[in-house]
C-alpha atoms as a PDB file:
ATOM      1  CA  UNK A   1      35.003   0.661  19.758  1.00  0.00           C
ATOM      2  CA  UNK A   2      32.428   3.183  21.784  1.00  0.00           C
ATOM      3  CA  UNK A   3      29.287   2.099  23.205  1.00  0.00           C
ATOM      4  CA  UNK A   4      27.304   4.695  20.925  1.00  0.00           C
ATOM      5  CA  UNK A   5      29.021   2.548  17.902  1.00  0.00           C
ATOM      6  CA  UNK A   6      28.602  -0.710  18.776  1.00  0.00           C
ATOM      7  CA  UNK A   7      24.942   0.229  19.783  1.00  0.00           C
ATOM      8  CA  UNK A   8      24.667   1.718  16.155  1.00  0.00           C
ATOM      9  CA  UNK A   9      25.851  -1.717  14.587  1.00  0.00           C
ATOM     10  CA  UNK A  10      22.790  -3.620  16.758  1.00  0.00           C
ATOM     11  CA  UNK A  11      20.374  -0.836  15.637  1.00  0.00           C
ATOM     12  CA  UNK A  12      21.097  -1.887  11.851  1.00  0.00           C
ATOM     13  CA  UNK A  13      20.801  -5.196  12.724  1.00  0.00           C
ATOM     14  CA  UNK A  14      17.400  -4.794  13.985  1.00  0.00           C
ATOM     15  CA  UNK A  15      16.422  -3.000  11.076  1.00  0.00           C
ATOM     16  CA  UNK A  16      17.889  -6.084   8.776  1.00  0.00           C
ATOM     17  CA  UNK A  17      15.953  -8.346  10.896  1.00  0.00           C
ATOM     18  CA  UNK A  18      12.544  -7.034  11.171  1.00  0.00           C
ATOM     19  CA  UNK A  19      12.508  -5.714   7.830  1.00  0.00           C
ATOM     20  CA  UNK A  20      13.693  -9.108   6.298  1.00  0.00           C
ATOM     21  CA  UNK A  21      10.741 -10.947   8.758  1.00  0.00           C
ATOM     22  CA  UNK A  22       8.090  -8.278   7.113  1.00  0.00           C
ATOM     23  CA  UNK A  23       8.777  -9.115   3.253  1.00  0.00           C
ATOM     24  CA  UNK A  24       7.684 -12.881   3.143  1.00  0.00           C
ATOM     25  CA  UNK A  25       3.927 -11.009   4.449  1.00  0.00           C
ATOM     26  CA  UNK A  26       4.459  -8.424   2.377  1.00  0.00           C
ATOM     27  CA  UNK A  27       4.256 -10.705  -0.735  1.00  0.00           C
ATOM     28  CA  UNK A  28       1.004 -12.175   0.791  1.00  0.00           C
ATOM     29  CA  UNK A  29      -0.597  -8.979   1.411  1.00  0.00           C
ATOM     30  CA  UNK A  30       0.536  -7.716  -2.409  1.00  0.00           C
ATOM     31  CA  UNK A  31      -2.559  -5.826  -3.376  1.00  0.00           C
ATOM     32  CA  UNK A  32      -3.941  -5.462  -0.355  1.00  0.00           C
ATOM     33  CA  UNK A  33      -2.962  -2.240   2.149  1.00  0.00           C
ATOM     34  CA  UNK A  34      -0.457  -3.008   4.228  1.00  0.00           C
ATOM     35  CA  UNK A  35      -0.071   0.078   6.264  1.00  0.00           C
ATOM     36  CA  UNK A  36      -0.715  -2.193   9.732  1.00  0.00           C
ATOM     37  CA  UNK A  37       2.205  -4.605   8.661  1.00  0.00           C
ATOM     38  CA  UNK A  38       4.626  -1.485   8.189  1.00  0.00           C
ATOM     39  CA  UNK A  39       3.559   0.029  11.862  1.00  0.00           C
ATOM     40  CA  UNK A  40       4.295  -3.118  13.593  1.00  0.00           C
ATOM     41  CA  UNK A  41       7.637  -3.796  12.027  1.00  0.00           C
ATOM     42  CA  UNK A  42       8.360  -0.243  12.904  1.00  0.00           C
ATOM     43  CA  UNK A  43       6.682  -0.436  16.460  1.00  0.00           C
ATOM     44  CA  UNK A  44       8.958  -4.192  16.714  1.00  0.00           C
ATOM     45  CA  UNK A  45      12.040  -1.861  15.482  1.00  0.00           C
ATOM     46  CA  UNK A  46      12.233   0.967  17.941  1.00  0.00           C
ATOM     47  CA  UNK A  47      11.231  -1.345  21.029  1.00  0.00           C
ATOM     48  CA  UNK A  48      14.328  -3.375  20.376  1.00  0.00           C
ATOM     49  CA  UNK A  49      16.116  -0.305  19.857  1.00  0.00           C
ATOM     50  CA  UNK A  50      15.279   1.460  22.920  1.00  0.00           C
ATOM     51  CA  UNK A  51      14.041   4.253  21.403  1.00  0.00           C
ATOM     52  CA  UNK A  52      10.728   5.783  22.147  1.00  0.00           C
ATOM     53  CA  UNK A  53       8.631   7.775  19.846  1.00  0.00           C
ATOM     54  CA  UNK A  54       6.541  11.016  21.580  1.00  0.00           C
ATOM     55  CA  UNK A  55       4.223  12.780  19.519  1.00  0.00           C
ATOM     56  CA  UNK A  56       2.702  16.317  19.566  1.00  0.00           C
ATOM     57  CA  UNK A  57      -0.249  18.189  17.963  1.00  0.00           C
ATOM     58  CA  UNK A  58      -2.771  16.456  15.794  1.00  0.00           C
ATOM     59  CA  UNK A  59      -2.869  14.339  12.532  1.00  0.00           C
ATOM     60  CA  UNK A  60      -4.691  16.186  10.425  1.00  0.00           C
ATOM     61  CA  UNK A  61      -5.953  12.757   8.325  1.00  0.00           C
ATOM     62  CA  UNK A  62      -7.483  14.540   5.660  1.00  0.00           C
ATOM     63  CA  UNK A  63      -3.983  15.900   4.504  1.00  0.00           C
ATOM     64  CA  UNK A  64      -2.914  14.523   1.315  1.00  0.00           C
ATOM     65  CA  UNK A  65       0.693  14.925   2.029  1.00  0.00           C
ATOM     66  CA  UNK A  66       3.582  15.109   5.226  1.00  0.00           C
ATOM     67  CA  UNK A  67       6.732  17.312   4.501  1.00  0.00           C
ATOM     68  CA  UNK A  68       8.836  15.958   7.192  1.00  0.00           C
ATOM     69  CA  UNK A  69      12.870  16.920   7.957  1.00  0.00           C
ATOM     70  CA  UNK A  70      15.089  13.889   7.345  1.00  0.00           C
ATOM     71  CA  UNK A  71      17.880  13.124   9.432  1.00  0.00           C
ATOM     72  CA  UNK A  72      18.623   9.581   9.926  1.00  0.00           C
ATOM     73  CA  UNK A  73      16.921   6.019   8.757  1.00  0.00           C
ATOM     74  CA  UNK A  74      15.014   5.578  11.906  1.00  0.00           C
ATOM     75  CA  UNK A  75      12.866   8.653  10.102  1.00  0.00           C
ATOM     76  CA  UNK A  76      10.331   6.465   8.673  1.00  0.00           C
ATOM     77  CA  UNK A  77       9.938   3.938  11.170  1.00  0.00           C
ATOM     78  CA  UNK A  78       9.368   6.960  13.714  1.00  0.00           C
ATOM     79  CA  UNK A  79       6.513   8.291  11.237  1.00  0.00           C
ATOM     80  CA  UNK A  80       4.898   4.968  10.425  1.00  0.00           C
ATOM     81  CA  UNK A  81       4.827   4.345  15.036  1.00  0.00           C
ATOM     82  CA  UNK A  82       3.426   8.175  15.036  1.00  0.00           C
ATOM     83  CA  UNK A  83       1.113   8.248  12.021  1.00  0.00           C
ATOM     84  CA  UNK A  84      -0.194   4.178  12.387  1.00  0.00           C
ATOM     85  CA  UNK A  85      -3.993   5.141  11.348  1.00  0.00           C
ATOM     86  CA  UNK A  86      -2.399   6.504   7.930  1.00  0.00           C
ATOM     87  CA  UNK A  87      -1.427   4.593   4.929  1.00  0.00           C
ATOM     88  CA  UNK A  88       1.756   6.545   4.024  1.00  0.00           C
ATOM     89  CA  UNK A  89       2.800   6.308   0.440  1.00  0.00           C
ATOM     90  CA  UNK A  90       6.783   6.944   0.799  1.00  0.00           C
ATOM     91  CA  UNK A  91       8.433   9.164  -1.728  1.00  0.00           C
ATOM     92  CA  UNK A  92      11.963   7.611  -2.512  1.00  0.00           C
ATOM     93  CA  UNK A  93      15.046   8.144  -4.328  1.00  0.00           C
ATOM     94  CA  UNK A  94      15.068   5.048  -7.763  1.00  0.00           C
ATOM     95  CA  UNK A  95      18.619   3.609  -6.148  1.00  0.00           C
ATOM     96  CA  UNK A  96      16.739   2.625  -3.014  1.00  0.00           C
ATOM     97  CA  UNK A  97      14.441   1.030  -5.249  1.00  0.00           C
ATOM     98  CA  UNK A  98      17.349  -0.923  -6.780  1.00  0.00           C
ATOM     99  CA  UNK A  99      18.646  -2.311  -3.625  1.00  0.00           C
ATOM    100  CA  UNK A 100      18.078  -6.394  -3.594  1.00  0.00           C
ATOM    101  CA  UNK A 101      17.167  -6.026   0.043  1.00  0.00           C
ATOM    102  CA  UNK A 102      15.309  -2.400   0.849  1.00  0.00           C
ATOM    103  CA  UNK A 103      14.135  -1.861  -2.492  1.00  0.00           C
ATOM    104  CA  UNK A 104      11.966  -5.467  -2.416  1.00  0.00           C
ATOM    105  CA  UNK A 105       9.933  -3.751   0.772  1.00  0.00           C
ATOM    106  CA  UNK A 106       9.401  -0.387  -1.342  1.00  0.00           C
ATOM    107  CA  UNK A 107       8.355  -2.002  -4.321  1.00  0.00           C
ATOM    108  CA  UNK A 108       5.870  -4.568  -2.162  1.00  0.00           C
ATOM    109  CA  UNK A 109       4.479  -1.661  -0.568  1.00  0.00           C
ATOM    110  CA  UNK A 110       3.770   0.383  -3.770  1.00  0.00           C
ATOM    111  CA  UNK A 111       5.915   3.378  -2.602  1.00  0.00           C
ATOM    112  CA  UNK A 112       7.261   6.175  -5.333  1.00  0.00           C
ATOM    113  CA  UNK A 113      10.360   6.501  -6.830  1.00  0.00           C
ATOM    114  CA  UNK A 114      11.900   9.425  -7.695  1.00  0.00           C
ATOM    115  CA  UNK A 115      14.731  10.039 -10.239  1.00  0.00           C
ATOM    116  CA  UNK A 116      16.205  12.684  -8.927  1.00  0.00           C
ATOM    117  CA  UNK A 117      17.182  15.712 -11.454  1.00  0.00           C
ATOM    118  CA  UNK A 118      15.330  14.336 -14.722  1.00  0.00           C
ATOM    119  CA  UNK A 119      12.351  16.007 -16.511  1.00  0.00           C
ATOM    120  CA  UNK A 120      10.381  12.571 -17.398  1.00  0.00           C
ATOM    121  CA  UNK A 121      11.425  11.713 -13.280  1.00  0.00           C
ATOM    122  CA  UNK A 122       8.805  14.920 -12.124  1.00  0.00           C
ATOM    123  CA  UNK A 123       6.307  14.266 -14.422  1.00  0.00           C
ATOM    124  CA  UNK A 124       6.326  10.209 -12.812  1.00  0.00           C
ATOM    125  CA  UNK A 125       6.073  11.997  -9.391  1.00  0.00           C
ATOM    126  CA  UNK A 126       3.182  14.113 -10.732  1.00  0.00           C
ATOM    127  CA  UNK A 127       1.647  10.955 -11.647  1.00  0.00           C
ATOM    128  CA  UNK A 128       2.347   8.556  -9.480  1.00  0.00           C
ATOM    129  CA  UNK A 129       1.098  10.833  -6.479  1.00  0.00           C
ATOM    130  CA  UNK A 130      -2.408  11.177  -8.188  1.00  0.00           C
ATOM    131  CA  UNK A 131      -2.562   7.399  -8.707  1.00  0.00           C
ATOM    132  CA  UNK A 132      -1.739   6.968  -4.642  1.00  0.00           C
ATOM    133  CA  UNK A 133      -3.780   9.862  -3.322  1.00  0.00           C
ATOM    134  CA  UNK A 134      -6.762   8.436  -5.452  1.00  0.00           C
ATOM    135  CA  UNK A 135      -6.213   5.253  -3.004  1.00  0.00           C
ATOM    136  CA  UNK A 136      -6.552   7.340   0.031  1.00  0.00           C
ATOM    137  CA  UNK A 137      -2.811   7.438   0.999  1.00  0.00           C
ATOM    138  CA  UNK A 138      -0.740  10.223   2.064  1.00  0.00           C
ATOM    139  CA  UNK A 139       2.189  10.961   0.087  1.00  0.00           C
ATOM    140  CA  UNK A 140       5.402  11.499   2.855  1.00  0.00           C
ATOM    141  CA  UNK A 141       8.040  13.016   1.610  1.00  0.00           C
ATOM    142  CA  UNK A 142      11.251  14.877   2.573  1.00  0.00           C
ATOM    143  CA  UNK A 143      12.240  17.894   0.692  1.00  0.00           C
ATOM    144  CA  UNK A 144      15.789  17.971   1.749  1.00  0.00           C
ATOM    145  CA  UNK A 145      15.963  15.471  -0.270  1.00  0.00           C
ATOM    146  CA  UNK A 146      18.703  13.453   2.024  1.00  0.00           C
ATOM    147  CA  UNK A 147      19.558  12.878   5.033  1.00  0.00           C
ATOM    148  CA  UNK A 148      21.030  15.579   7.102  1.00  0.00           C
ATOM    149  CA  UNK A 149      22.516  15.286  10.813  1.00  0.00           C
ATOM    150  CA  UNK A 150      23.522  18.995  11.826  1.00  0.00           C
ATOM    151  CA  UNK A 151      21.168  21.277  13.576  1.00  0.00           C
ATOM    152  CA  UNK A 152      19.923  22.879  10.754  1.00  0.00           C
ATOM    153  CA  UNK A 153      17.768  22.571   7.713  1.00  0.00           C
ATOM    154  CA  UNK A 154      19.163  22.042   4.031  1.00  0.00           C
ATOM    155  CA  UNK A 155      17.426  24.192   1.194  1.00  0.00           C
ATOM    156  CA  UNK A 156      13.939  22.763   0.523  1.00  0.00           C
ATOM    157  CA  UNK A 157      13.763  21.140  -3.067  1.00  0.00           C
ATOM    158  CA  UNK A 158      10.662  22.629  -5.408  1.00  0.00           C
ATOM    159  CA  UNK A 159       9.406  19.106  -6.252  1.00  0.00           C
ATOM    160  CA  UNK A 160       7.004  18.977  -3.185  1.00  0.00           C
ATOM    161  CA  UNK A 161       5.409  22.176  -3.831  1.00  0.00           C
ATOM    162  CA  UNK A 162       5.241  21.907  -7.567  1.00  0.00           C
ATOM    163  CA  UNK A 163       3.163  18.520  -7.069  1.00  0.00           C
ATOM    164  CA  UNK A 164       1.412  19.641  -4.398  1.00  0.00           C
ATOM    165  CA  UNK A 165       0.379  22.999  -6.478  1.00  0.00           C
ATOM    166  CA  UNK A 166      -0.818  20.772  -9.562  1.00  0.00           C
ATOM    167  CA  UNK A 167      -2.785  18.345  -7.740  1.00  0.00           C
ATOM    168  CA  UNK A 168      -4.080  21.323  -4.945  1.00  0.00           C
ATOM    169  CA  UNK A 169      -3.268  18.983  -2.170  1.00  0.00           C
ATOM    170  CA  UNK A 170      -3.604  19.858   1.158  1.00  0.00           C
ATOM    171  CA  UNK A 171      -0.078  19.416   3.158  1.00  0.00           C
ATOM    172  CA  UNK A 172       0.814  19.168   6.541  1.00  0.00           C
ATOM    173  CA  UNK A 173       4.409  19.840   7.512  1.00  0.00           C
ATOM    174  CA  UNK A 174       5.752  17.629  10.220  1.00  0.00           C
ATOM    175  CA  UNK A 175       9.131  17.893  11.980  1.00  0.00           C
ATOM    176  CA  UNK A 176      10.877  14.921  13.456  1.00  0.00           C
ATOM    177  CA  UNK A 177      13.372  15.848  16.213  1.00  0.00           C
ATOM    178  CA  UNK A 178      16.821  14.060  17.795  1.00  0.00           C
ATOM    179  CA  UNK A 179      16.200  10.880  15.225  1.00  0.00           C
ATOM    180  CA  UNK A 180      19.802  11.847  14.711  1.00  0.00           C
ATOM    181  CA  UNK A 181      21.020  11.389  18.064  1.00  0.00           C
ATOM    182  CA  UNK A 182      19.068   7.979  18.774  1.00  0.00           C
ATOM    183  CA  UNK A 183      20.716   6.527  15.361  1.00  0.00           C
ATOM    184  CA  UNK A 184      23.673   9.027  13.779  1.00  0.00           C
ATOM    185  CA  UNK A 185      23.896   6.698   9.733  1.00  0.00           C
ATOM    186  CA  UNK A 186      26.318   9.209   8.809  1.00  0.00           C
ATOM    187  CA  UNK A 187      29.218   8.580  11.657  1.00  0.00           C
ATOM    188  CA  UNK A 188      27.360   4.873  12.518  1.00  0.00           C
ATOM    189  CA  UNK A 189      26.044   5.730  16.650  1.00  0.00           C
ATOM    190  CA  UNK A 190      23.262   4.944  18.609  1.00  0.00           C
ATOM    191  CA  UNK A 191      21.978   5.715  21.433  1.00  0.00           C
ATOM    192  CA  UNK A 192      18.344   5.418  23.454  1.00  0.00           C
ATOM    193  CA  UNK A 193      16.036   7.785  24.349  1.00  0.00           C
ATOM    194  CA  UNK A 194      13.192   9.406  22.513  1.00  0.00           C
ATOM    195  CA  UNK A 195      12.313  10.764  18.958  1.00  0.00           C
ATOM    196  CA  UNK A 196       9.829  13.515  18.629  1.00  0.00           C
ATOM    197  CA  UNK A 197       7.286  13.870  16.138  1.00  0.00           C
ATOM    198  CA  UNK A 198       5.141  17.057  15.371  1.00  0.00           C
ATOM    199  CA  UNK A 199       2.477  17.404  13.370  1.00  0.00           C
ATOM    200  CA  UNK A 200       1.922  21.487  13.004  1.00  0.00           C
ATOM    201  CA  UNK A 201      -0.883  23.132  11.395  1.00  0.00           C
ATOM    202  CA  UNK A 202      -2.079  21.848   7.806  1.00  0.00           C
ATOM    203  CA  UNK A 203      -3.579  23.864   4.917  1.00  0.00           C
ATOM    204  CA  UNK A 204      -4.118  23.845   1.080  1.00  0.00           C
ATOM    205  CA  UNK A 205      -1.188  24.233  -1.318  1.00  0.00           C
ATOM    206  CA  UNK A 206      -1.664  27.497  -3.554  1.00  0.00           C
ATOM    207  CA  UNK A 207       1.207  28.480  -6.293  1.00  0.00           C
ATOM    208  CA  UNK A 208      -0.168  32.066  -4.482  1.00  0.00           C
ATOM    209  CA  UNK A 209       2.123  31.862  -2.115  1.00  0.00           C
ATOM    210  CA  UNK A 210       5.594  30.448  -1.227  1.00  0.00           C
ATOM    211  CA  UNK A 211       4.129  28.019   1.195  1.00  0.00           C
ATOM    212  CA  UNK A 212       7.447  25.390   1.303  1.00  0.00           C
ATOM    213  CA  UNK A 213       9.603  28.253   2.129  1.00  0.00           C
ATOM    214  CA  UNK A 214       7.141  29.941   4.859  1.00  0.00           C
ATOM    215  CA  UNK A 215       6.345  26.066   6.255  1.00  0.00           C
ATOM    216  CA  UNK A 216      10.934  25.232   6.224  1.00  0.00           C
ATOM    217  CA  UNK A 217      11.012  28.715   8.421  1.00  0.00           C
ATOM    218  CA  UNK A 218       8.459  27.282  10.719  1.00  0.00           C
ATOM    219  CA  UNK A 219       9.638  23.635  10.900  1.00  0.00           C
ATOM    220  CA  UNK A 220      13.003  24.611  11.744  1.00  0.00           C
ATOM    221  CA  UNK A 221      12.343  27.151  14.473  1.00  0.00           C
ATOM    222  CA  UNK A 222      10.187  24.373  16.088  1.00  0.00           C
ATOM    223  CA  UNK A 223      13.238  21.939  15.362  1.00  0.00           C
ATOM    224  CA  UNK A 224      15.478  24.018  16.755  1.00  0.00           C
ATOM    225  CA  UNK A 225      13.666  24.508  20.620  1.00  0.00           C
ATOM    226  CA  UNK A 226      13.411  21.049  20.999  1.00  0.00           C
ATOM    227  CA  UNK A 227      16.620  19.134  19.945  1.00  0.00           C
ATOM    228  CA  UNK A 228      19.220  17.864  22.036  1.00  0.00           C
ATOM    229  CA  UNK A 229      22.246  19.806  22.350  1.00  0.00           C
END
């Protein structure tokens, strides 16, 4: 067994652990925010990890929502170390909901879920956003939809722009580079080093304009001068 794998095994062992310490305060802090709980567990993650988050440009924290790339787990823990003044409300597929284990710290921290490819699934979203940006949290959310480790960009799904259209939200894309290479889920390796995080420019969603495709063109070029080879 490599290095890079059994490094990859520790990594979700971390996860496990700190995640599994952060639920029994999560059910004491049920009601209450508990964005500063979330950033240390993440913060207690990626030390242990030896990975290092670096971030570049500025938070723009009157944004509503993030469009961020995915690419590996370690996604949101690298967000909620880079973005630790925001209380993100996590957009989330319903079978991570479902799981005895994750879903419990979702549902605790009054993320959204998402059933993916139903009609009565977008109007939730449409819904459930409101309800969260009405609390002063900033919906994060990744239209790939799932994960993706090659050095390129799926197709961006409509449901970000369609909710951030109806509730005129102002979005700020943000584009997380080599999360992949520090922790690989799909082929299970690790290794240290750091994840970078960049915010780019925000601005108000208009149907005027194809804004998600004009903001994936941008993310990716930015993506693509920055990660490892």
């Amino acid at each position: 067994m490599s290095v890079k794998k059994i490094r990859a095994f520790y990594v979700m062992f971390i996860v496990a652990l700190f995640v599994g310490i952060m639920i029994p305060f999560m059910f004491i802090l049920k009601g209450r925010k508990s964005s500063w709980l979330r950033g240390l567990t993440s913060k207690a993650i990626m030390l242990f990890s030896g990975i290092k988050v670096r971030r570049t440009g500025e938070i723009d924290k009157s944004a509503n929502m993030f469009i961020i790339n995915h690419q590996s787990m370690i996604d949101i823990m690298a967000m909620e170390v880079a973005s630790e003044d925001v209380d993100l409300a996590w957009v989330a597929k319903l079978e991570l909901f479902q799981m005895k284990y994750y879903g419990l710290s979702l549902s605790l921290s009054d993320m959204i879920d998402l059933k993916r490819e139903d009609k009565q699934g977008i109007i939730k979203l449409l819904k459930d956003v409101k309800d969260r940006v009405s609390k002063g949290r900033t919906v994060a959310i990744f239209p790939e939809g799932t994960r993706n480790t090659e050095n390129k960009f799926l197709p961006f799904k409509q449901g970000a722009s369609m909710v951030a259209n109806k509730h005129k939200l102002k979005v700020q894309p943000v584009v997380l580079v080599n999360s992949a290479k520090r922790f690989d889920t799909k082929n299970i390796l690790a290794s240290g080093g750091y994840v970078d995080v960049l915010f780019l420019p925000s601005f108000e969603a208009t149907k005027e304009r194809d804004w998600l495709g004009e903001s994936r063109e941008a993310m990716l070029k930015v993506f693509l001068e920055k990660v490892e080879e």
